[in-house]
C-alpha atoms as a PDB file:
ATOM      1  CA  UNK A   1      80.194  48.014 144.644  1.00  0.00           C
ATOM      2  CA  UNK A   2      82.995  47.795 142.440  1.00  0.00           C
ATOM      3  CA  UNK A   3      85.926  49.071 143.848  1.00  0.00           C
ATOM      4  CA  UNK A   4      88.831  49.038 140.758  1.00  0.00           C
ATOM      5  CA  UNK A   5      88.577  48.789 136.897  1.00  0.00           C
ATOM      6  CA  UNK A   6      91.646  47.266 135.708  1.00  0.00           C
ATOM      7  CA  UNK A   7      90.863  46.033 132.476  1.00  0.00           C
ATOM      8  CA  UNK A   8      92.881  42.793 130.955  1.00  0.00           C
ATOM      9  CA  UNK A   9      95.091  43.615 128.331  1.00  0.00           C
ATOM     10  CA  UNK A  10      97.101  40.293 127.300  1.00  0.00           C
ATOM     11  CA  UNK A  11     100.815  41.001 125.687  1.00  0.00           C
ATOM     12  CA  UNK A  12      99.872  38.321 123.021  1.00  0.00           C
ATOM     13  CA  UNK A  13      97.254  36.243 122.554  1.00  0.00           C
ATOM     14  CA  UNK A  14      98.443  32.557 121.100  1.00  0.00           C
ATOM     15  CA  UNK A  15      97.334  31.608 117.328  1.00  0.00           C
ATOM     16  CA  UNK A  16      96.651  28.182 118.286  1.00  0.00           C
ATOM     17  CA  UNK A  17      96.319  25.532 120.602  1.00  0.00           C
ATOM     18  CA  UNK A  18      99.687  24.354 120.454  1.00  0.00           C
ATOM     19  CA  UNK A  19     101.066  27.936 120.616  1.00  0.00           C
ATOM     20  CA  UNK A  20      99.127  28.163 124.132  1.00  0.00           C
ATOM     21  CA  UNK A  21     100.117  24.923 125.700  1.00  0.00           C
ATOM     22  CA  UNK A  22     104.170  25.899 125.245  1.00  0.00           C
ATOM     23  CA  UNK A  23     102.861  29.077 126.938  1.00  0.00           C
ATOM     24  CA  UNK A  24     101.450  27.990 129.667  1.00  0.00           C
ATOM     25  CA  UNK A  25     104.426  25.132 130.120  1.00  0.00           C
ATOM     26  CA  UNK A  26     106.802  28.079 129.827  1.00  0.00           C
ATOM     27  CA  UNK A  27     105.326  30.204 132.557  1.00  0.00           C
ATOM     28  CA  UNK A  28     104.415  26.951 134.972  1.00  0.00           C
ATOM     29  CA  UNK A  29     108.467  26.071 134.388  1.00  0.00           C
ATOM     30  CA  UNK A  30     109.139  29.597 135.188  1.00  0.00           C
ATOM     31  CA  UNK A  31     107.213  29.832 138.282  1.00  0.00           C
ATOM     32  CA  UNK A  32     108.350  26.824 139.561  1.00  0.00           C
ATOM     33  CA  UNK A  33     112.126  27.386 138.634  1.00  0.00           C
ATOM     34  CA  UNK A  34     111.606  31.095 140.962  1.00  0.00           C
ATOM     35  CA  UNK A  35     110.259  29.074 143.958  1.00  0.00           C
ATOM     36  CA  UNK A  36     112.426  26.620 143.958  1.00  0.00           C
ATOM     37  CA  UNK A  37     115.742  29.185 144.893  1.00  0.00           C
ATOM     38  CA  UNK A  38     115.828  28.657 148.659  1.00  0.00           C
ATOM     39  CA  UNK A  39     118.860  28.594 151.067  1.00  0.00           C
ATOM     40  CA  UNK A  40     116.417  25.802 152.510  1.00  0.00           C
ATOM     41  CA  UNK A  41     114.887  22.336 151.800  1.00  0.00           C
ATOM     42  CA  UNK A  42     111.838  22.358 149.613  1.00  0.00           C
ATOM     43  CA  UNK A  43     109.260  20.253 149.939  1.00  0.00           C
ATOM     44  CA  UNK A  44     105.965  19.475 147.859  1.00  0.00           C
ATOM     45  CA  UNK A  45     103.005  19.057 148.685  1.00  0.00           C
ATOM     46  CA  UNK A  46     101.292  16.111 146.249  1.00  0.00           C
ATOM     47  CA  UNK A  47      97.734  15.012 146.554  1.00  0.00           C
ATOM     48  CA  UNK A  48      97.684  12.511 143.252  1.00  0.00           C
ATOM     49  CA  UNK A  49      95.462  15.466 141.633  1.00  0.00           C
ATOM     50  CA  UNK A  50      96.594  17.270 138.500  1.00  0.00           C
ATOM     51  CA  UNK A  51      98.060  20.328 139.452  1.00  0.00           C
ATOM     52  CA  UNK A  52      99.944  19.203 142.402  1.00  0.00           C
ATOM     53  CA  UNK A  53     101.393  16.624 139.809  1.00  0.00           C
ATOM     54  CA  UNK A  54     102.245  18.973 137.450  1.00  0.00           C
ATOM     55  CA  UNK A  55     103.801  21.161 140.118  1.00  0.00           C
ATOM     56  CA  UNK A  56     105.826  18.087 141.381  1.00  0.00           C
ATOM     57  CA  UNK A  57     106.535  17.208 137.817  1.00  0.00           C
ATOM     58  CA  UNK A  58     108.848  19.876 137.424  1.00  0.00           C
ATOM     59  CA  UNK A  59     109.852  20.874 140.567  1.00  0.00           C
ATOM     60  CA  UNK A  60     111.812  17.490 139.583  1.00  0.00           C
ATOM     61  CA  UNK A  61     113.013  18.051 136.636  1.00  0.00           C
ATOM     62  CA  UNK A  62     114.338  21.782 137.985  1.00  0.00           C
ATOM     63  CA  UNK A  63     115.803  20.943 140.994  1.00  0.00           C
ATOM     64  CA  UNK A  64     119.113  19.763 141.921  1.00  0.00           C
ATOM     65  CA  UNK A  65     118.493  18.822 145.065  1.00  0.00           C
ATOM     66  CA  UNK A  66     116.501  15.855 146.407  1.00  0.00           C
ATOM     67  CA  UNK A  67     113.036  16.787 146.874  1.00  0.00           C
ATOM     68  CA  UNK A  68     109.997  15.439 149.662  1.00  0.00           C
ATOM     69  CA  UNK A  69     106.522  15.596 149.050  1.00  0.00           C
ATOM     70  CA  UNK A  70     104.050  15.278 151.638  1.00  0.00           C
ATOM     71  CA  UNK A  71     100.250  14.391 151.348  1.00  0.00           C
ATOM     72  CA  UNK A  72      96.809  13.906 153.083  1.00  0.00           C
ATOM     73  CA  UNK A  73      95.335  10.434 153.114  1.00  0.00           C
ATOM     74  CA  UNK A  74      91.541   9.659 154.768  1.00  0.00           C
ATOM     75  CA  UNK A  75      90.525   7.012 156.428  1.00  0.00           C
ATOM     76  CA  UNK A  76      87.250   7.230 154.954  1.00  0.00           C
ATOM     77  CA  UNK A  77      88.197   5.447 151.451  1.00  0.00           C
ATOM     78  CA  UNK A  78      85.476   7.545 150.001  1.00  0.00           C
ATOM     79  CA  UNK A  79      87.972  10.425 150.266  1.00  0.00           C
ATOM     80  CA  UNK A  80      91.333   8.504 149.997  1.00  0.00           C
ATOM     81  CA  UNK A  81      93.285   9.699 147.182  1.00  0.00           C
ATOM     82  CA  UNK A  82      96.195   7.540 148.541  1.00  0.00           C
ATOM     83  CA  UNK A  83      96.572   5.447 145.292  1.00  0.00           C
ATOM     84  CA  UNK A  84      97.148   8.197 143.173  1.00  0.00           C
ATOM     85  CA  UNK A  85      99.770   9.732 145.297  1.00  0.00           C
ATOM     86  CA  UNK A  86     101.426   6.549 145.498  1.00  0.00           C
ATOM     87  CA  UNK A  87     101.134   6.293 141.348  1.00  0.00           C
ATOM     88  CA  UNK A  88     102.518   9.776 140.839  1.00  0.00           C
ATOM     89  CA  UNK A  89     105.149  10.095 143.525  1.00  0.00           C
ATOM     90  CA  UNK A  90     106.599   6.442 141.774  1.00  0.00           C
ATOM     91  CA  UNK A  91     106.709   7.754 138.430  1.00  0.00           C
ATOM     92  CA  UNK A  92     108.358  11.203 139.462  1.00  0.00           C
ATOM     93  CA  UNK A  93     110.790   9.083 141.534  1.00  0.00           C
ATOM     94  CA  UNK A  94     110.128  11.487 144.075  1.00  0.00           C
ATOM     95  CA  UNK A  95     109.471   9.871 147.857  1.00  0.00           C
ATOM     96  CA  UNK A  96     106.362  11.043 149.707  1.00  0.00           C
ATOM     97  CA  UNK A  97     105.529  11.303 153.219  1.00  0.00           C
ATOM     98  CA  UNK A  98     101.556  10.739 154.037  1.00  0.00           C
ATOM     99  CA  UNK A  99      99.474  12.315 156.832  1.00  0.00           C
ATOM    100  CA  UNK A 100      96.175   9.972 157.655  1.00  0.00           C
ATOM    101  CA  UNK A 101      93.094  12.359 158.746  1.00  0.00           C
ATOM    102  CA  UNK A 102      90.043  11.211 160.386  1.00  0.00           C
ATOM    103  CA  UNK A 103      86.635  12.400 161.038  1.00  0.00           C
ATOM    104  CA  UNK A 104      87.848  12.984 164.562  1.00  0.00           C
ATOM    105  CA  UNK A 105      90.852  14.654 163.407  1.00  0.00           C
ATOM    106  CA  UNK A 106      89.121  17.324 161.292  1.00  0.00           C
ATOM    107  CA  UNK A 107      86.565  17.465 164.242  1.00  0.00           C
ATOM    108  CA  UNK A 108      89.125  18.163 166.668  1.00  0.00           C
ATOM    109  CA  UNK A 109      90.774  21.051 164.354  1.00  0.00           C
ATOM    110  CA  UNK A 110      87.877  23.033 162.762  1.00  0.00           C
ATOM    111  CA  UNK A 111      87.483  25.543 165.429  1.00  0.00           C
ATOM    112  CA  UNK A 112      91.541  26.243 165.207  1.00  0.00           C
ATOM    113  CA  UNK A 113      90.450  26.529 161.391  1.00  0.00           C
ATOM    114  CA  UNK A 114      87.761  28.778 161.966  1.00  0.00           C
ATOM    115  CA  UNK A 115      90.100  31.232 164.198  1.00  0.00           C
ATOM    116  CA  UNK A 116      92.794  31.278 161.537  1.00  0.00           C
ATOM    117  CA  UNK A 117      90.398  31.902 158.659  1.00  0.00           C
ATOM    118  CA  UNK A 118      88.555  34.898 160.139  1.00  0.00           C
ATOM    119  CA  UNK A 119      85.481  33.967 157.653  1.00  0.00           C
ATOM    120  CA  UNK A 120      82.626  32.123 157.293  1.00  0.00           C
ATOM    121  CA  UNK A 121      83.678  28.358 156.008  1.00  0.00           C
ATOM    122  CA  UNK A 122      81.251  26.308 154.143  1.00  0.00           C
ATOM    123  CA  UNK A 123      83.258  23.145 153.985  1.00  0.00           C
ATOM    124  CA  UNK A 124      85.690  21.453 156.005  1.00  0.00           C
ATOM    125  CA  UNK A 125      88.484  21.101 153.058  1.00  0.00           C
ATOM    126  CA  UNK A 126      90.731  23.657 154.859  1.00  0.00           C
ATOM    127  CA  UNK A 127      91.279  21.589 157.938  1.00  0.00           C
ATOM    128  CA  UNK A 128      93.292  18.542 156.330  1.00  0.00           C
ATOM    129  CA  UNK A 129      95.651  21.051 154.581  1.00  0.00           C
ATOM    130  CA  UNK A 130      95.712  22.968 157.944  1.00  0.00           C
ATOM    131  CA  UNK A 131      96.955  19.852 159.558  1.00  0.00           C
ATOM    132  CA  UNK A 132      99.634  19.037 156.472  1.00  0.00           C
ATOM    133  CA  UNK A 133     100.890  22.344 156.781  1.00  0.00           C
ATOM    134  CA  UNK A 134     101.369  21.539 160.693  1.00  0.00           C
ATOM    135  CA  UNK A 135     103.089  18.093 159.700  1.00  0.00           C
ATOM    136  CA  UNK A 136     105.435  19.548 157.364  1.00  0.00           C
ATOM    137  CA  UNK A 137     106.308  22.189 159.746  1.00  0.00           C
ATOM    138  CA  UNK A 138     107.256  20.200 162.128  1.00  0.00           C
ATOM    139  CA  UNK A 139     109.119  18.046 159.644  1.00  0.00           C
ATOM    140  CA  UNK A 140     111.495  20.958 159.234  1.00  0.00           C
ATOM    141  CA  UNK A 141     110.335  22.422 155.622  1.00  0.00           C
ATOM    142  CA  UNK A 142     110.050  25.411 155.497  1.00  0.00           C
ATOM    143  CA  UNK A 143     109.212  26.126 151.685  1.00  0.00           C
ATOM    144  CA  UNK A 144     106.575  24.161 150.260  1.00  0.00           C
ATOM    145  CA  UNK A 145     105.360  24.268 146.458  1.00  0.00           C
ATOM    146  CA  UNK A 146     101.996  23.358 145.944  1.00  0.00           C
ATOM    147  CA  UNK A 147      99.175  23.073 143.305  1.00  0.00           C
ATOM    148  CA  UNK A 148      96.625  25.066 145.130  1.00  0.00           C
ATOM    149  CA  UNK A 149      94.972  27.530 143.399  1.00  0.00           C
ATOM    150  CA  UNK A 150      95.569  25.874 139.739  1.00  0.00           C
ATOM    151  CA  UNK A 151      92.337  23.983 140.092  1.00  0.00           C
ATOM    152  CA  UNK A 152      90.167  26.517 137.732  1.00  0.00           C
ATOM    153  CA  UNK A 153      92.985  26.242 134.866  1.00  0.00           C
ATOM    154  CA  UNK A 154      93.756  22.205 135.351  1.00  0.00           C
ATOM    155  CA  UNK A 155      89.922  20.971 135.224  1.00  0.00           C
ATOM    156  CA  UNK A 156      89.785  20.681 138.954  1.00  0.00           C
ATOM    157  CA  UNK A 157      86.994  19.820 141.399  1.00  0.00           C
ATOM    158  CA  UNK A 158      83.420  20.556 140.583  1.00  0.00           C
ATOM    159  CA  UNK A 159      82.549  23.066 143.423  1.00  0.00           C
ATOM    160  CA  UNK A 160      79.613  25.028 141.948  1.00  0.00           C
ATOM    161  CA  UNK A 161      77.320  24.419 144.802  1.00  0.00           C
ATOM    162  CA  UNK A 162      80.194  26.194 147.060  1.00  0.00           C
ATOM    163  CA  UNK A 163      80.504  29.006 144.335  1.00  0.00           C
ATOM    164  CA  UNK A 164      76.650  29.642 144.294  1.00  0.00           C
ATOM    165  CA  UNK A 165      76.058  29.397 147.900  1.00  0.00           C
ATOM    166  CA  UNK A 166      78.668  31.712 148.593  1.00  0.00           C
ATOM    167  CA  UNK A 167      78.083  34.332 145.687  1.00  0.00           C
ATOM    168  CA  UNK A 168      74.141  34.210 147.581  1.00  0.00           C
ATOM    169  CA  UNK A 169      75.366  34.083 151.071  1.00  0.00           C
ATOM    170  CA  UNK A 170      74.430  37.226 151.409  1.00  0.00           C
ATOM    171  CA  UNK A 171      70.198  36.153 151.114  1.00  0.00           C
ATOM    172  CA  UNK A 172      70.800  33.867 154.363  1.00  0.00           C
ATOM    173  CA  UNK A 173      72.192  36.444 157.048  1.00  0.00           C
ATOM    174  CA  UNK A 174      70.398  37.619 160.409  1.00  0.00           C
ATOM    175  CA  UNK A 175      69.842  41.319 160.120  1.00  0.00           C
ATOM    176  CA  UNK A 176      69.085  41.272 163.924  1.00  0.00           C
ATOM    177  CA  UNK A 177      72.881  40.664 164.800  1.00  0.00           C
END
């Protein structure tokens, strides 16, 4: 049942096109500017895509302080997004740090996933950034900017079979539990 009714009410609402893009760069430059005051090193996570690029991006420009971005890399090329890392990292100027995962790897970690998340998982996508999160850690960062989350806005992956199965989860439980 619906718990809250907080309707949206936007302060303005852009004219045009061009109007929105400067106000959606103004806000992304703002959030990124906020994160990016630490008494510690920050580090980025890039994974080649679009929003961890455009996080990078300006993280960047912003900061005044060398910066170390850290990605995921597969061993099963079907997977890899290693190239694009490699692209974006070079034209940022920014030096990146991969982690290589394997089958075995995300074998080995799911059940530490499955403790942590406390839900039912339908995909094994949290377990590489569950091991990332480990590697940077032990690198010594302890503030990392990331893209997650920006994949709805920034044309992101195509996970409608996820989004259906788990909007009728509810059709598949055991009632005898």
């Amino acid at each position: 049942h619906r718990y809250t009714d907080r309707p949206f009410r936007p302060s303005s609402i852009p004219k045009n096109e061009q109007e929105a893009a400067e106000a959606v760069q103004a806000a992304l430059q703002n959030a990124v500017k906020l994160r990016l005051r630490s008494d510690v090193e920050v580090g980025l996570y890039l994974s080649g895509g679009l929003d961890s690029t455009i996080t990078s991006a300006l993280a960047g420009q912003l900061s005044e302080q060398p910066l170390r971005c850290f990605s995921v890399t597969f061993e099963d090329s079907h997977y890899d997004e290693a190239d694009f890392q490699q692209q974006a990292a070079r034209r940022l100027g920014l030096s990146i740090e991969s982690l290589r995962v394997s089958h075995r790897d995300i074998r080995a970690s799911l059940p530490d996933i499955v403790k942590h998340a406390e839900t039912s998982l339908f995909r094994t996508a949290p377990v590489p950034l569950y091991l990332l999160a480990k590697h940077v850690h032990q690198a010594g960062i302890k503030v990392v900017l990331t893209g997650e989350g920006a994949d709805e806005i920034f044309l992101g992956y195509d996970i409608f079979k996820e989004a259906w199965f788990i909007e009728h989860y509810d059709q598949f439980r055991d009632d005898e539990e």
